[in-house]
PDB file of N, CA and C in Angstrom:
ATOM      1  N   UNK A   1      87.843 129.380  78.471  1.00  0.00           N
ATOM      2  CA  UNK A   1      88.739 128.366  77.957  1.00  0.00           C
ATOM      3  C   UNK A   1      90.132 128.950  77.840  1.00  0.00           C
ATOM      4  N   UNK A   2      91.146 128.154  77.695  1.00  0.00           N
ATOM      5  CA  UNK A   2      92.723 128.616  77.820  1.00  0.00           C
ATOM      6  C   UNK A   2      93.374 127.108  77.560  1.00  0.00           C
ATOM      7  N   UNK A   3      94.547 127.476  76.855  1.00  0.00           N
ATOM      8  CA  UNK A   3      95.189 126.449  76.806  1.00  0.00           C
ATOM      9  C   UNK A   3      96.445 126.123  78.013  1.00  0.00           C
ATOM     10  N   UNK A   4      96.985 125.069  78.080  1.00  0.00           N
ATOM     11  CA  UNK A   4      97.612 124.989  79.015  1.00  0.00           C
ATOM     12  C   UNK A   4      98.910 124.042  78.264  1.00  0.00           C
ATOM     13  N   UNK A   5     100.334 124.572  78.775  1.00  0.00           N
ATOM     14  CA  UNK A   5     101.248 123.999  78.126  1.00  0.00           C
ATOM     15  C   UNK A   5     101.540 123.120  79.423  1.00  0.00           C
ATOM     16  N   UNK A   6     101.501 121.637  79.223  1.00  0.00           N
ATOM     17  CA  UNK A   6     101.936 121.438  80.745  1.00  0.00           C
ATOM     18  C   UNK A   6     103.022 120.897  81.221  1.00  0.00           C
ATOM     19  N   UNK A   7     104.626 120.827  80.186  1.00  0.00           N
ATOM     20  CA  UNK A   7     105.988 121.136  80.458  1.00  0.00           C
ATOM     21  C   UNK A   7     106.142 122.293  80.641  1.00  0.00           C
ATOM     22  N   UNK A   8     105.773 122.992  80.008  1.00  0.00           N
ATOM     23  CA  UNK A   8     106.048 124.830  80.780  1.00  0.00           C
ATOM     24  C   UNK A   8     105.383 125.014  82.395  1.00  0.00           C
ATOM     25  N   UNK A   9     103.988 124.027  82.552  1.00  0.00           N
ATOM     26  CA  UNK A   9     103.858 124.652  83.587  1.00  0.00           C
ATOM     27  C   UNK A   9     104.518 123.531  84.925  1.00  0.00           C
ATOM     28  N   UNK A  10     104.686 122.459  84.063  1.00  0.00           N
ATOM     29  CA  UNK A  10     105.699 121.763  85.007  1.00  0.00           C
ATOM     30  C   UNK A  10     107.050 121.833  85.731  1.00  0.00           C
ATOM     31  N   UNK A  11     107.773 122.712  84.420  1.00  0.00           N
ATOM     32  CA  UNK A  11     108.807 123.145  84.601  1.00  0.00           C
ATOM     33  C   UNK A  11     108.887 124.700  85.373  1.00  0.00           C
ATOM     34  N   UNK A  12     107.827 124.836  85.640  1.00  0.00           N
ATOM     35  CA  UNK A  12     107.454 126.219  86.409  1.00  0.00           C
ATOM     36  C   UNK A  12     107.538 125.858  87.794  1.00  0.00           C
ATOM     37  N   UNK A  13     107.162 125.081  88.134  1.00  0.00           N
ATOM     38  CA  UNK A  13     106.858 124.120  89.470  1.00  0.00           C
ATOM     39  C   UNK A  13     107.933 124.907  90.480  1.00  0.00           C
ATOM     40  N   UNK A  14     107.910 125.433  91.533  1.00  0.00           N
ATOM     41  CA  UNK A  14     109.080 125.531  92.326  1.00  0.00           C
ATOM     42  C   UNK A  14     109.217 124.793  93.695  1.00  0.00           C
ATOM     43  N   UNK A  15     108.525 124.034  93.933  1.00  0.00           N
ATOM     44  CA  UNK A  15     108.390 122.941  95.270  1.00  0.00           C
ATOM     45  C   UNK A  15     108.002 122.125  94.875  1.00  0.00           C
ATOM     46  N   UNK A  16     108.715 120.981  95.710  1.00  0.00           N
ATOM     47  CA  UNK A  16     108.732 119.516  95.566  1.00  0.00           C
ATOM     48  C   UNK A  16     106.946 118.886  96.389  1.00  0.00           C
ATOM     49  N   UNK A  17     106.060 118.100  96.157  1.00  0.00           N
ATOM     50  CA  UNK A  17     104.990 117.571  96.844  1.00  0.00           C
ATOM     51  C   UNK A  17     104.142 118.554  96.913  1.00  0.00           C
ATOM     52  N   UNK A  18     103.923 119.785  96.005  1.00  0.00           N
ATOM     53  CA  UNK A  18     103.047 120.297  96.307  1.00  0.00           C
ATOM     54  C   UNK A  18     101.721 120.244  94.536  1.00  0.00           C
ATOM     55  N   UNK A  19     100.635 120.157  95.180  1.00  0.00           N
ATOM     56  CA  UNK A  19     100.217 120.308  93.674  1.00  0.00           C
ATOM     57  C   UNK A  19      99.538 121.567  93.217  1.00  0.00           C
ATOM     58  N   UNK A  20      99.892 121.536  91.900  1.00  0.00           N
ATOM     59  CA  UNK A  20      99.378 122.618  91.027  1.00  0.00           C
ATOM     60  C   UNK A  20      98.382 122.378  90.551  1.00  0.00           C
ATOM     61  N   UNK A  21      97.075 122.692  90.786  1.00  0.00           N
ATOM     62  CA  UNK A  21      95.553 122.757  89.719  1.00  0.00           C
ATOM     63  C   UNK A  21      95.795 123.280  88.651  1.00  0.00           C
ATOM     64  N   UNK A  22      95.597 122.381  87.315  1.00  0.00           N
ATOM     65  CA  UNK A  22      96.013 123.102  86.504  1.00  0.00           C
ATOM     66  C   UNK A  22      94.690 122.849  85.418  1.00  0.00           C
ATOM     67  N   UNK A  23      93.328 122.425  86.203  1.00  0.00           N
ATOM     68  CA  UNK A  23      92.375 122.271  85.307  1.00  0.00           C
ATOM     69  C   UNK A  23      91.199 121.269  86.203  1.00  0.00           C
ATOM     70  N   UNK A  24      89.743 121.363  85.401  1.00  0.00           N
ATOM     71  CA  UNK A  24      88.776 120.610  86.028  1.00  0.00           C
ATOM     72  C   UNK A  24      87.941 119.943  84.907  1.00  0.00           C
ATOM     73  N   UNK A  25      88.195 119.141  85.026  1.00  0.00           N
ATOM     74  CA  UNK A  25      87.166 118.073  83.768  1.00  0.00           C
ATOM     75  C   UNK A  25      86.331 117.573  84.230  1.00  0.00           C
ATOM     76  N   UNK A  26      84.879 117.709  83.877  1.00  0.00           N
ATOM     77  CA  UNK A  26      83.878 117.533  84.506  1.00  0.00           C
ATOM     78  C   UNK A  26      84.259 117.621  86.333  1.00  0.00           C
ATOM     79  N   UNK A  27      84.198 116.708  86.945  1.00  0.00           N
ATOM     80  CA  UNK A  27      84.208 116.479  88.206  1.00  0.00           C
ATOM     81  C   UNK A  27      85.859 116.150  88.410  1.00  0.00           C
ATOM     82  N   UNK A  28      86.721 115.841  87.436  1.00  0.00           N
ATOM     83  CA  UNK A  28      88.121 115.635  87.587  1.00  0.00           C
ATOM     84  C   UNK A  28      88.387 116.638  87.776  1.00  0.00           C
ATOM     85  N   UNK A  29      89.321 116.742  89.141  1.00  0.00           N
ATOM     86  CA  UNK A  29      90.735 117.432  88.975  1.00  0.00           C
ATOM     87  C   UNK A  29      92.390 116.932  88.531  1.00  0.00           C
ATOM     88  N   UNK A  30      92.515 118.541  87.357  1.00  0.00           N
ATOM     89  CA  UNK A  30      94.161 117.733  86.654  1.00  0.00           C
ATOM     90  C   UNK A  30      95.358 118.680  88.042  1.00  0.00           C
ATOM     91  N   UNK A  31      96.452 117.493  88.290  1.00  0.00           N
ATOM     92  CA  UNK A  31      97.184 118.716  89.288  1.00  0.00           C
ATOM     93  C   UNK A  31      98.978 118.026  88.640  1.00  0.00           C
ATOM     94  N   UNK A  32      99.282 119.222  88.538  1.00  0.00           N
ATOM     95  CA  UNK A  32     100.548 118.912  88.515  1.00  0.00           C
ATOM     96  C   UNK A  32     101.053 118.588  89.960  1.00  0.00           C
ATOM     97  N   UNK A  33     102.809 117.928  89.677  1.00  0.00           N
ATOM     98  CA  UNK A  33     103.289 117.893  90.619  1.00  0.00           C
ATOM     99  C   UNK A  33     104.667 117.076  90.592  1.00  0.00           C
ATOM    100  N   UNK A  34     105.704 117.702  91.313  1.00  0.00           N
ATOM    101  CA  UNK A  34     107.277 117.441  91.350  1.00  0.00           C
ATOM    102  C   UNK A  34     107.261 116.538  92.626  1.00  0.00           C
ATOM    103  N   UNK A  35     107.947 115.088  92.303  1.00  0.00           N
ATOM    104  CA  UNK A  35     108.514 114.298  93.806  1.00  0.00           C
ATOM    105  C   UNK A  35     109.860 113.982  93.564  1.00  0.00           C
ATOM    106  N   UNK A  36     110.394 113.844  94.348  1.00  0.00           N
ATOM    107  CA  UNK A  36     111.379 113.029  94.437  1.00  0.00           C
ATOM    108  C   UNK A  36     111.886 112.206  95.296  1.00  0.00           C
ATOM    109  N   UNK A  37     112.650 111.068  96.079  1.00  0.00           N
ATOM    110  CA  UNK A  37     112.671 110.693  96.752  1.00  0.00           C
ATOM    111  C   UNK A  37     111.699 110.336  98.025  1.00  0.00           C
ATOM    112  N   UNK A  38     111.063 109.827  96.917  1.00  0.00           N
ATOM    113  CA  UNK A  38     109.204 109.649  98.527  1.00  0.00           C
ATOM    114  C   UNK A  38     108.568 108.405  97.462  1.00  0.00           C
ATOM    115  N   UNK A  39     108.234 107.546  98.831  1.00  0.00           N
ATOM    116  CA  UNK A  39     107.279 107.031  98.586  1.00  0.00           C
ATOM    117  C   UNK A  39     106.232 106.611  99.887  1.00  0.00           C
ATOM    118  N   UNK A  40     105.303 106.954  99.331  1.00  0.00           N
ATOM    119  CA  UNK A  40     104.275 106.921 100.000  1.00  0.00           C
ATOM    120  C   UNK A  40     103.766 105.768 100.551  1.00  0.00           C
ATOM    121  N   UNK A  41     102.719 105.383 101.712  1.00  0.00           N
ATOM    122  CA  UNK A  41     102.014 104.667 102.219  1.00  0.00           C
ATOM    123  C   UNK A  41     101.142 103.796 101.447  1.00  0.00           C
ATOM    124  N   UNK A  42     101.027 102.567 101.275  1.00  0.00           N
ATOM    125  CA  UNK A  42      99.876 101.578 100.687  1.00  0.00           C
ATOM    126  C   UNK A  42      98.542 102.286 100.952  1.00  0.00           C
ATOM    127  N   UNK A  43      97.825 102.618  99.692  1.00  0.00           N
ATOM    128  CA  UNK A  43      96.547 103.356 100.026  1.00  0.00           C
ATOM    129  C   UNK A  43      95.666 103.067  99.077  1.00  0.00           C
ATOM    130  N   UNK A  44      94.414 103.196  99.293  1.00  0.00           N
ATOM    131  CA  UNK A  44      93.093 102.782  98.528  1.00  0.00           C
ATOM    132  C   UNK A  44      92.212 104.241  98.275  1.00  0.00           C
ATOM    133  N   UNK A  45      92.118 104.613  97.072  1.00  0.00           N
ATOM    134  CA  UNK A  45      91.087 105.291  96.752  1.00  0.00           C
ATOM    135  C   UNK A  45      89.160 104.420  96.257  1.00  0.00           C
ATOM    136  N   UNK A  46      88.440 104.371  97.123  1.00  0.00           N
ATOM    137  CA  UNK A  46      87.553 103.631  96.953  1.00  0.00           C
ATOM    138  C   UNK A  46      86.678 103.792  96.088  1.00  0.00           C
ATOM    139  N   UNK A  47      86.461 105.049  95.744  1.00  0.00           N
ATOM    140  CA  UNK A  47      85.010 105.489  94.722  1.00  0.00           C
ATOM    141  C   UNK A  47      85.858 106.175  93.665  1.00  0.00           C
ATOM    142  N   UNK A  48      87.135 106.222  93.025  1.00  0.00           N
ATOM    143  CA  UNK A  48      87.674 106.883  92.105  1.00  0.00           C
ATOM    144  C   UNK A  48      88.731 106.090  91.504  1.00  0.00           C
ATOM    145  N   UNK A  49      89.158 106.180  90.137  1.00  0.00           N
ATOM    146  CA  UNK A  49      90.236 105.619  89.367  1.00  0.00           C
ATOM    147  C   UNK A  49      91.257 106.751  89.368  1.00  0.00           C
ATOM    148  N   UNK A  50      92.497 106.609  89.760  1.00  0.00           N
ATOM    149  CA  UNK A  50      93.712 107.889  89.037  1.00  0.00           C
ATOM    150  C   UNK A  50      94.064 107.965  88.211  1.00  0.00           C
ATOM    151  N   UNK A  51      94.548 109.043  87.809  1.00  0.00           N
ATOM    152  CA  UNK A  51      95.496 108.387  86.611  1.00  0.00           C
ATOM    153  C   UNK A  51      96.796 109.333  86.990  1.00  0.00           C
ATOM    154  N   UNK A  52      98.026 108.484  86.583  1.00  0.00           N
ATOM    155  CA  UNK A  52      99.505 109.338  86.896  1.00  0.00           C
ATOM    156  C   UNK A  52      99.696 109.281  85.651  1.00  0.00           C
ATOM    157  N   UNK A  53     100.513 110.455  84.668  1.00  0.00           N
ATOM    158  CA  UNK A  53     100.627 110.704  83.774  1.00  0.00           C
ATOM    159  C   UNK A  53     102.270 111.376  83.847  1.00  0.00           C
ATOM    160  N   UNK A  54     103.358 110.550  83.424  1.00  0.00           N
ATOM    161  CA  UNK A  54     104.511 111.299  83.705  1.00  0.00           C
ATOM    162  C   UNK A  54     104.652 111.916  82.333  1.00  0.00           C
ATOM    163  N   UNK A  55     105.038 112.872  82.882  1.00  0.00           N
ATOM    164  CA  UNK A  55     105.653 114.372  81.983  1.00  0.00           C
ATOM    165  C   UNK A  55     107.541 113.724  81.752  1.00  0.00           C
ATOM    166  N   UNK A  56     107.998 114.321  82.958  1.00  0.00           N
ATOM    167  CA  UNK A  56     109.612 113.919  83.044  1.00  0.00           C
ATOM    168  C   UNK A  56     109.909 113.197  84.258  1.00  0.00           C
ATOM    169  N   UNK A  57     110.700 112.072  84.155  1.00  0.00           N
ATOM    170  CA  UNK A  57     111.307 111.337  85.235  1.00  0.00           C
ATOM    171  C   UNK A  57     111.110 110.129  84.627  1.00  0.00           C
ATOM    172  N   UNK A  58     110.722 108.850  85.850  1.00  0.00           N
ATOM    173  CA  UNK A  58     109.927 107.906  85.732  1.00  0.00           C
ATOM    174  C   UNK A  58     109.517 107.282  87.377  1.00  0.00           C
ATOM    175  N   UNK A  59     108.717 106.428  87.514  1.00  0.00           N
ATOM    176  CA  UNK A  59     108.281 105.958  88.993  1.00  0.00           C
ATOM    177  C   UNK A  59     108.444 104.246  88.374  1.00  0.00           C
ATOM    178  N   UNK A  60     107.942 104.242  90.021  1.00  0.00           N
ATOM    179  CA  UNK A  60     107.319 102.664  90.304  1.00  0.00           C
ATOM    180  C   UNK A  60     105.418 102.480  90.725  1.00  0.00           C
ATOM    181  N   UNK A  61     105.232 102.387  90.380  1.00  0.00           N
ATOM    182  CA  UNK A  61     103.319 102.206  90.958  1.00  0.00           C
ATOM    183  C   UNK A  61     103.521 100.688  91.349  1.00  0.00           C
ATOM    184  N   UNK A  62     102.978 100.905  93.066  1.00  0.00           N
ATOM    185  CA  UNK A  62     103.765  99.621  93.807  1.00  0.00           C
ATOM    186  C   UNK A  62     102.072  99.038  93.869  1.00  0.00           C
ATOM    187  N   UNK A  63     101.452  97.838  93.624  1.00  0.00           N
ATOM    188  CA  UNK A  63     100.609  97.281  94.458  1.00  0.00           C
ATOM    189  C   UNK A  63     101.220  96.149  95.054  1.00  0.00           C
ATOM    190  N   UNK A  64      99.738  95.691  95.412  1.00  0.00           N
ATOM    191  CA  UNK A  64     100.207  94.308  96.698  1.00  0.00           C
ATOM    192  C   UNK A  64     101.168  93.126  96.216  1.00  0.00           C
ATOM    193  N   UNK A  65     100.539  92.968  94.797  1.00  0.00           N
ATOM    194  CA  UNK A  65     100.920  91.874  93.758  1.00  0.00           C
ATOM    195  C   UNK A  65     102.062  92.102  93.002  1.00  0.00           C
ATOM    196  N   UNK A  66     102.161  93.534  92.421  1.00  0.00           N
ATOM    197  CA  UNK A  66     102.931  93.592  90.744  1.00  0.00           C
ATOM    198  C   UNK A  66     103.700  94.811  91.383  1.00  0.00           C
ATOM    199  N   UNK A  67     104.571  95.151  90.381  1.00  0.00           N
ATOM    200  CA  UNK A  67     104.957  96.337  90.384  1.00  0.00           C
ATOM    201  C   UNK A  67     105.347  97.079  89.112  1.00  0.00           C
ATOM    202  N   UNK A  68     104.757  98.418  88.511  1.00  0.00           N
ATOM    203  CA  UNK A  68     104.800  98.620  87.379  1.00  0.00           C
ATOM    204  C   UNK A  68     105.497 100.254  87.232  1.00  0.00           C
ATOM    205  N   UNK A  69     106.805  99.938  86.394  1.00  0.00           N
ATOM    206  CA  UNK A  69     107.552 101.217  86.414  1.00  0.00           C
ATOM    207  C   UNK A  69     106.865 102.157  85.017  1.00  0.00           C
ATOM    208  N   UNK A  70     107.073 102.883  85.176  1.00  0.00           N
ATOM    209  CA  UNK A  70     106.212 103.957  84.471  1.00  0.00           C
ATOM    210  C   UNK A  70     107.572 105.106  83.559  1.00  0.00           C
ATOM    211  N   UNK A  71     107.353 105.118  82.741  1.00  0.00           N
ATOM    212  CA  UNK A  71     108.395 106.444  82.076  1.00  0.00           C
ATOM    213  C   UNK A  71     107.894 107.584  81.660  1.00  0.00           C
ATOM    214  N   UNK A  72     108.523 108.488  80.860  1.00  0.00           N
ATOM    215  CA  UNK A  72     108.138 109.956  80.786  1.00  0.00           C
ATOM    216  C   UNK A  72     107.465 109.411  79.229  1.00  0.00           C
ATOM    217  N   UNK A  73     106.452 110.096  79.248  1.00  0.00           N
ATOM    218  CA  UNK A  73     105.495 109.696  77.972  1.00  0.00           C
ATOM    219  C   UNK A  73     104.322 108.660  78.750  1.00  0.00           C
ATOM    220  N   UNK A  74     104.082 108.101  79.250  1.00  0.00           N
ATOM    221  CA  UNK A  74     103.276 106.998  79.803  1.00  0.00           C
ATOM    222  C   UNK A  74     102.680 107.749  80.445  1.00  0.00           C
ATOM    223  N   UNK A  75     101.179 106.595  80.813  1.00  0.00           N
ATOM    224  CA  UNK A  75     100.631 106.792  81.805  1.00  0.00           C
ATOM    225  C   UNK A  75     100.253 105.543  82.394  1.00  0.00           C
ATOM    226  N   UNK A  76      99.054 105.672  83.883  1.00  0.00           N
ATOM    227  CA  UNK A  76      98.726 104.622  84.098  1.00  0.00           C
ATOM    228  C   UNK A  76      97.578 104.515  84.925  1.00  0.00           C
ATOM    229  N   UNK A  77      96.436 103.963  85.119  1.00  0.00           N
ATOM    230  CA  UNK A  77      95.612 104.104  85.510  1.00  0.00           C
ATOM    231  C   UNK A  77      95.448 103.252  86.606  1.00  0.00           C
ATOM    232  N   UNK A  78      95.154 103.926  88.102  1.00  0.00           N
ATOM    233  CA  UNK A  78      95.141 102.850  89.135  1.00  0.00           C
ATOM    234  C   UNK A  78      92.963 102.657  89.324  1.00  0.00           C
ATOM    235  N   UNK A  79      92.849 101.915  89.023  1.00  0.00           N
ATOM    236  CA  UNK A  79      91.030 101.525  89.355  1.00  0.00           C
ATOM    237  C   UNK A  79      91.028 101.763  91.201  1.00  0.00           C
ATOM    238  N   UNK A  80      90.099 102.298  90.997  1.00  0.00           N
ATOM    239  CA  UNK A  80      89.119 102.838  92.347  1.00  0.00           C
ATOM    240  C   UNK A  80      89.530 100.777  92.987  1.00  0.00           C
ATOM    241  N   UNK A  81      89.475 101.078  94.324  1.00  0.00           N
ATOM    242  CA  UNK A  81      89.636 100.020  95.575  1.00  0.00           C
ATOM    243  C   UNK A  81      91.015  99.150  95.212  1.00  0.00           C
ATOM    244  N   UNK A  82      92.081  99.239  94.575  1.00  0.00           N
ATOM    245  CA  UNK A  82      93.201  99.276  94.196  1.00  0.00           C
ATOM    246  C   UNK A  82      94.320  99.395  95.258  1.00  0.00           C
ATOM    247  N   UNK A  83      94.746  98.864  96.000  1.00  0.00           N
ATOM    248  CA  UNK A  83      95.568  98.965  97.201  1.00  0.00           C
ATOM    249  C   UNK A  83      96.831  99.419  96.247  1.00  0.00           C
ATOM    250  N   UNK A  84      97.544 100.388  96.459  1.00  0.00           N
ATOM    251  CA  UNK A  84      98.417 101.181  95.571  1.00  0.00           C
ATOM    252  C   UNK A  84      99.451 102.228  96.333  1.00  0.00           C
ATOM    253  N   UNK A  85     100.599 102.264  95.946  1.00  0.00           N
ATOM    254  CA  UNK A  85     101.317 103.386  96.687  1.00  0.00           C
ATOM    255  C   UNK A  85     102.750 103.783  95.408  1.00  0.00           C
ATOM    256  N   UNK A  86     102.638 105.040  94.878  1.00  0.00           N
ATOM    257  CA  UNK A  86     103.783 105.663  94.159  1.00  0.00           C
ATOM    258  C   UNK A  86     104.878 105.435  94.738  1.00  0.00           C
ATOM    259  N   UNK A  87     106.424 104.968  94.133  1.00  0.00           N
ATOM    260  CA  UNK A  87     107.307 104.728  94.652  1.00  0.00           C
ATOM    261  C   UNK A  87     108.051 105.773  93.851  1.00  0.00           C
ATOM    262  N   UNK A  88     109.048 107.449  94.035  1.00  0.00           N
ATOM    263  CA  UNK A  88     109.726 108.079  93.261  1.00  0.00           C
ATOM    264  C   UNK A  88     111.004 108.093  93.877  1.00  0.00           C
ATOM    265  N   UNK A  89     111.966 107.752  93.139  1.00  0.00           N
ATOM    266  CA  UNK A  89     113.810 107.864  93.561  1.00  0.00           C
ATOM    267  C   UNK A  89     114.128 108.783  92.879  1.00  0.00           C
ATOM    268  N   UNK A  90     113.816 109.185  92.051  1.00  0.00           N
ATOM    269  CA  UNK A  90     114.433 110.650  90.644  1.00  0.00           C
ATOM    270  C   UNK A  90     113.249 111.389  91.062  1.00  0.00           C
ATOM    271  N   UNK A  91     114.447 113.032  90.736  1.00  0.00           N
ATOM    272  CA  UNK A  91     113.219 113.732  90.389  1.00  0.00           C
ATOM    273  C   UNK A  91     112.255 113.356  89.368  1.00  0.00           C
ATOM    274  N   UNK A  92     110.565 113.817  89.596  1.00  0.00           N
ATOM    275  CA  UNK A  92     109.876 112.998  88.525  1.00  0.00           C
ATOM    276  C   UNK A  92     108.130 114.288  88.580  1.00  0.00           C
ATOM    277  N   UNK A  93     108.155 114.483  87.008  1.00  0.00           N
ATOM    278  CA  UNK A  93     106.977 115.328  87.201  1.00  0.00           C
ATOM    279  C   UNK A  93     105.817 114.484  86.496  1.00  0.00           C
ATOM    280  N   UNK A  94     104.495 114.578  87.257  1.00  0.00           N
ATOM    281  CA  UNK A  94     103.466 114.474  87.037  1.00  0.00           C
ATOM    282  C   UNK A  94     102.005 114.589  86.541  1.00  0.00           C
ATOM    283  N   UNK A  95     101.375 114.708  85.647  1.00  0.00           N
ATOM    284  CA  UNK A  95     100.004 115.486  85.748  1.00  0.00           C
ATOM    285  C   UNK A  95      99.255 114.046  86.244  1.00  0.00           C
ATOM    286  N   UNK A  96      98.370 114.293  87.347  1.00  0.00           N
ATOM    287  CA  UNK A  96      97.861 113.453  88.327  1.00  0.00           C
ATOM    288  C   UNK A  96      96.281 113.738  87.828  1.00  0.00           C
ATOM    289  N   UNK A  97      95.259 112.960  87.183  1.00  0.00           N
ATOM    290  CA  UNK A  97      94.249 113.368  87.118  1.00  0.00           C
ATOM    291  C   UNK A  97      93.407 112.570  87.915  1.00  0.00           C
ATOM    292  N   UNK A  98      92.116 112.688  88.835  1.00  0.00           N
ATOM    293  CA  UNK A  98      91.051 112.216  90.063  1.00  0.00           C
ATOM    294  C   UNK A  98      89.798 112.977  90.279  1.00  0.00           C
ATOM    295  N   UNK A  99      89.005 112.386  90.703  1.00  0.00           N
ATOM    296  CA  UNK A  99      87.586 112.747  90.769  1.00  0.00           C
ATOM    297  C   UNK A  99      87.926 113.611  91.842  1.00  0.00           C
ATOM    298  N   UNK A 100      87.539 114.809  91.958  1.00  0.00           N
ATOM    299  CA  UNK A 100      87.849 115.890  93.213  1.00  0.00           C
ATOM    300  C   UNK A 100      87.493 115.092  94.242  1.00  0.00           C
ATOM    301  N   UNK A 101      88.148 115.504  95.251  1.00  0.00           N
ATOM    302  CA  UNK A 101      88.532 115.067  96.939  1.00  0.00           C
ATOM    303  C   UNK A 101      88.739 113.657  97.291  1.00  0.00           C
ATOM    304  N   UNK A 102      89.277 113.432  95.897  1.00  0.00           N
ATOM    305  CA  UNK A 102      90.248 111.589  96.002  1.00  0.00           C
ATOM    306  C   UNK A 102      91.392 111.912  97.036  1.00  0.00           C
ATOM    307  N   UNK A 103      91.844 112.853  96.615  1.00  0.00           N
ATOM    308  CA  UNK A 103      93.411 113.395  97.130  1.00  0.00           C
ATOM    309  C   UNK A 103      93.147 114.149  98.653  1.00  0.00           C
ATOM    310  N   UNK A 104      93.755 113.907  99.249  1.00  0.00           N
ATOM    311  CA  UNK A 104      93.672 114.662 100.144  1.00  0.00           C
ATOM    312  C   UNK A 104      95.143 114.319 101.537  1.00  0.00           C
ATOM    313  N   UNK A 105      95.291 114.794 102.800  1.00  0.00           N
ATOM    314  CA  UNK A 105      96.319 115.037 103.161  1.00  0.00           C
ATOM    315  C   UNK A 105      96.974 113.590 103.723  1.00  0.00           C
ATOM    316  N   UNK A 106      96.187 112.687 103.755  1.00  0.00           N
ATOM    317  CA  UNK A 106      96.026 111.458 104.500  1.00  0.00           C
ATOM    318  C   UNK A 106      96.706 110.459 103.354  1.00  0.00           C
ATOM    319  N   UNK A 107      96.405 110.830 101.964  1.00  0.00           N
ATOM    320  CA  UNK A 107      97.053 109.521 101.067  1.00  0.00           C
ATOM    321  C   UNK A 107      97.793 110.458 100.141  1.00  0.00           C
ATOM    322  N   UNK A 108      98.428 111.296 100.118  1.00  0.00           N
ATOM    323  CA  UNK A 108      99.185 112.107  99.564  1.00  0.00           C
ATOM    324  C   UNK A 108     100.325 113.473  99.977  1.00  0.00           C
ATOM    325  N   UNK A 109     100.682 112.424 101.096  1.00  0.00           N
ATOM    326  CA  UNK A 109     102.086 112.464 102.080  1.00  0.00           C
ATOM    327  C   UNK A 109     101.948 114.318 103.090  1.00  0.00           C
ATOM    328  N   UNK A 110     100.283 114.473 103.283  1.00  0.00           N
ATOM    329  CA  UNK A 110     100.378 115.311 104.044  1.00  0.00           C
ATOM    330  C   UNK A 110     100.675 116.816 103.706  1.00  0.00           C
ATOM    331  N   UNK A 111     100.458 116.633 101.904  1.00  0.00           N
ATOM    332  CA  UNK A 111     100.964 118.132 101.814  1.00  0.00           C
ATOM    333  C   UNK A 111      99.954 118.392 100.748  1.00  0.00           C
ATOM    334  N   UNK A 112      98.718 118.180 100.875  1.00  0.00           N
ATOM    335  CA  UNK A 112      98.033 118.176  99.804  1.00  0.00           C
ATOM    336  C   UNK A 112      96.503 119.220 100.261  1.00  0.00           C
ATOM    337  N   UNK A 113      96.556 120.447  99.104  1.00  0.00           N
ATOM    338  CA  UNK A 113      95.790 121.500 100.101  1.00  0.00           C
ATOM    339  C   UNK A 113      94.744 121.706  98.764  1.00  0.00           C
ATOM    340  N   UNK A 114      92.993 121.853  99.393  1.00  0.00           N
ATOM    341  CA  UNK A 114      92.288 122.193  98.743  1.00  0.00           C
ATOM    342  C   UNK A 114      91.828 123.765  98.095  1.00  0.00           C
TER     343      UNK A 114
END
């Protein structure tokens, strides 16, 4: 066990789109992570719920229907089969929590390493 500060380790971050493991809950993985200016592809995680958890910044969480901006303190939970795509214009940090191998290089702009 260890604790984890996760503005220190956010603010540790030195690349943009890459994520940091910064823990495993049961079958969840927690990952940090810095974007800015990206938004990603309309995408469906089918067998898993996310959750984006902003630290500092804020986003947009775009679906088909709504669109819901998110601030630093918030979170938000996208449900498994959820047609969904992060929209970031500011720098903006994250703790991203998912059932391991939700994420991968195909819905998380190609820079996402196991």
């Amino acid at each position: 066990m260890k604790t984890v500060n996760l503005l220190k380790e956010a603010n540790a971050l030195q690349c943009l789109y890459v994520y940091n493991k910064v823990g495993i809950l049961n079958e969840h993985v927690l990952s940090l992570v810095q974007v800015e200016n990206r938004t990603l592809d309309f995408h469906i995680h089918e067998t898993s719920d996310e959750l984006f958890y902003v630290i500092e910044g804020h986003f947009i969480l775009e679906t088909k229907d709504n669109q819901f901006p998110v601030q630093a303190g918030e979170f938000i939970i996208v449900p498994k089969g959820v047609k969904h795509r992060p929209v970031v214009n500011s720098l903006t940090k994250f703790l991203m929590i998912e059932l391991a191998g939700t994420l991968n290089k195909e819905n998380s702009g190609d820079l996402y390493e196991e």
